[in-house]
Protein backbone atom coordinates (compact mmCIF):
# COMPACT_ATOMS: atom_id res chain seq x y z
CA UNK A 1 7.22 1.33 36.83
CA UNK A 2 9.82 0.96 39.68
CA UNK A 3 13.39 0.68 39.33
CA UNK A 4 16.44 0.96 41.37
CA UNK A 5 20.60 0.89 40.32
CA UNK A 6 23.33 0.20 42.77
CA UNK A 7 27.02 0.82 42.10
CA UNK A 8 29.16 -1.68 43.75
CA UNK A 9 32.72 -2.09 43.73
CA UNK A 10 33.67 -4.90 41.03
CA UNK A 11 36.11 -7.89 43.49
CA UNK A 12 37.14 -9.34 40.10
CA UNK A 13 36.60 -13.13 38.36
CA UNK A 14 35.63 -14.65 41.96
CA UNK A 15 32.07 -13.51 40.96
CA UNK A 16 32.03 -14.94 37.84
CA UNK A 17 29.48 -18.35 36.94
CA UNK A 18 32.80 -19.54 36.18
CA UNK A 19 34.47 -19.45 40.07
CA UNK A 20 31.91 -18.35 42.43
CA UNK A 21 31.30 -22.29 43.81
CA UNK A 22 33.62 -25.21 44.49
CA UNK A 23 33.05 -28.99 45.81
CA UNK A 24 30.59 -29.26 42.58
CA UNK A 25 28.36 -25.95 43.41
CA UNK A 26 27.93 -26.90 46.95
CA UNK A 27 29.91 -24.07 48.71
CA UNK A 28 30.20 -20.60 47.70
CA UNK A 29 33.46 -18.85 48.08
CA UNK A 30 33.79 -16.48 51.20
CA UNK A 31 34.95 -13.54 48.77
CA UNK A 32 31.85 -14.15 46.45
CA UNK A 33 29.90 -14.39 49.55
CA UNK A 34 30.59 -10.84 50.66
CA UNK A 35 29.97 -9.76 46.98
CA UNK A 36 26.49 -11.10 47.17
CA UNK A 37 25.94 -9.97 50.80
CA UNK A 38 26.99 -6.45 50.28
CA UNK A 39 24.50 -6.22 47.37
CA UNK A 40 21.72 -7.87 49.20
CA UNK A 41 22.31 -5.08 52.10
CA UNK A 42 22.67 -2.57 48.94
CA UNK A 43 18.72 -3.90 47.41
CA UNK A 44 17.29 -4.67 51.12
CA UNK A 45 15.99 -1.25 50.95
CA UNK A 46 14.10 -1.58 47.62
CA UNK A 47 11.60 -4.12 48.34
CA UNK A 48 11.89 -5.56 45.08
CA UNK A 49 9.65 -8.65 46.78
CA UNK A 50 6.82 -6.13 46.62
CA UNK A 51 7.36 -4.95 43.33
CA UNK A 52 5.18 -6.41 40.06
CA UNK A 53 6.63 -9.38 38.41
CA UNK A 54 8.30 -9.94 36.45
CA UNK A 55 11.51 -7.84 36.60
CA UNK A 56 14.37 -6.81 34.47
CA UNK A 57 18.20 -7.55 35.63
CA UNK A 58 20.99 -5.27 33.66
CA UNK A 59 24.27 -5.22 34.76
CA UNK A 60 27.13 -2.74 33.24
CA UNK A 61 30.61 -1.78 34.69
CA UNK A 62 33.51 0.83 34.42
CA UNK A 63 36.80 -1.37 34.52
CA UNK A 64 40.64 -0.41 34.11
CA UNK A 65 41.46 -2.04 30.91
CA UNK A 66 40.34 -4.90 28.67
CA UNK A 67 42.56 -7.45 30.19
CA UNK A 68 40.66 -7.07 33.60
CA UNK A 69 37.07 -6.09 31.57
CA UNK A 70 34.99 -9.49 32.55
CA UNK A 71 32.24 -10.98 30.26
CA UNK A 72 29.47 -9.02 32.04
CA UNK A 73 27.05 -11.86 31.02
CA UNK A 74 28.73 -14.39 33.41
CA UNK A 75 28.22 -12.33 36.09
CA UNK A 76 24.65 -12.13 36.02
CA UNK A 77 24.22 -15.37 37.81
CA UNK A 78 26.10 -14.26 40.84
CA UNK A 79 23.91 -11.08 40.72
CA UNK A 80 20.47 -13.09 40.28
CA UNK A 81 21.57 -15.61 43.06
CA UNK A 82 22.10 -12.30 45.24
CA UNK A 83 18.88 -10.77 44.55
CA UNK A 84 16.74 -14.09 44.84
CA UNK A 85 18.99 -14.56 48.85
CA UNK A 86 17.42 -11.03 49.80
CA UNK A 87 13.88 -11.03 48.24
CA UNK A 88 13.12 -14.36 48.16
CA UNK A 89 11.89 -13.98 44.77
CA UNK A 90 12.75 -17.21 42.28
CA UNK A 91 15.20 -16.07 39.43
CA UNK A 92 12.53 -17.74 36.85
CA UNK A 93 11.41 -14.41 37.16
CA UNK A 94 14.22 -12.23 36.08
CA UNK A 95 14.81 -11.12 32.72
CA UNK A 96 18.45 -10.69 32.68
CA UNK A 97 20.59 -8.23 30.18
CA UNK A 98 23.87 -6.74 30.11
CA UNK A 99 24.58 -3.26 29.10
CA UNK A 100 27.47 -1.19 28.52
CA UNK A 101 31.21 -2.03 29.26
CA UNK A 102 33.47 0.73 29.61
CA UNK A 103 37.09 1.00 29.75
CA UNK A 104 38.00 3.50 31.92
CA UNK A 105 41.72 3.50 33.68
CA UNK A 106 41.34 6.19 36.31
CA UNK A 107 38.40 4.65 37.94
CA UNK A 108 38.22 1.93 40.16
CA UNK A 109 36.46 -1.62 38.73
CA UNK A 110 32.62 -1.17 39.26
CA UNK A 111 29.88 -2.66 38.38
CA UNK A 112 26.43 -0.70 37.88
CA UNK A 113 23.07 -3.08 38.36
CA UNK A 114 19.65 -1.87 37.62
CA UNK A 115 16.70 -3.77 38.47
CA UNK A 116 13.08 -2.63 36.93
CA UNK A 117 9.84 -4.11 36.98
CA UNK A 118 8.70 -4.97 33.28
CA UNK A 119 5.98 -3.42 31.78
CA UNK A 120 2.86 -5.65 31.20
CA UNK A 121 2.81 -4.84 27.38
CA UNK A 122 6.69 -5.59 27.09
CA UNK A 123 6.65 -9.44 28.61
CA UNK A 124 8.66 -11.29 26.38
């Protein structure tokens, strides 16, 4: 079973299902843009297209304090639209989860994403 986890630097609530498109879900905003770029260039190397199907989506995070500690669940979207623009692989196909959130002021806001393919005898 393959898997893979990135660290990338957390840019705030402009990734958020929340903010991450205006004009109705038409455009995406340039600073969500570069979010989802700079993890496509992160998962290029993967070659998740060529893993088994389906696959599992977690995403945790380190953040400075609660105020600024995001509801990791609304950020999966973003993260799924990312992965489907580099693999070409329809988010039908995700299983998405979100792990841990820790509080942690000395460290900069990051987010952790692991991507696995899902056992056959664990397809939900």
């Amino acid at each position: 079973m393959r898997s893979v986890t990135v660290t990338i630097r957390y840019p705030g609530s402009v990734i958020s299902c929340n903010h991450y498109k205006y004009k109705g879900g038409i455009y995406t905003k340039p600073e969500a843009k570069a979010f989802m770029d700079e993890l496509g260039w992160l998962l290029k190397t993967s070659h998740i297209e060529d893993w088994n199907m389906p696959i599992s989506v977690t995403c945790s995070g380190k953040f400075k304090d609660k105020r600024s500690q995001p509801d990791l669940h609304n950020l999966l979207k973003v993260i799924c639209d990312s992965i489907e623009d580099v693999t070409g692989i329809n988010d039908k196909y995700y299983h998405t989860s979100t792990g841990e959130s820790i509080i942690d002021k000395t460290k900069e806001p990051t987010l952790f994403i692991t991507i696995e393919e899902v056992a056959e005898g664990n397809l939900i």
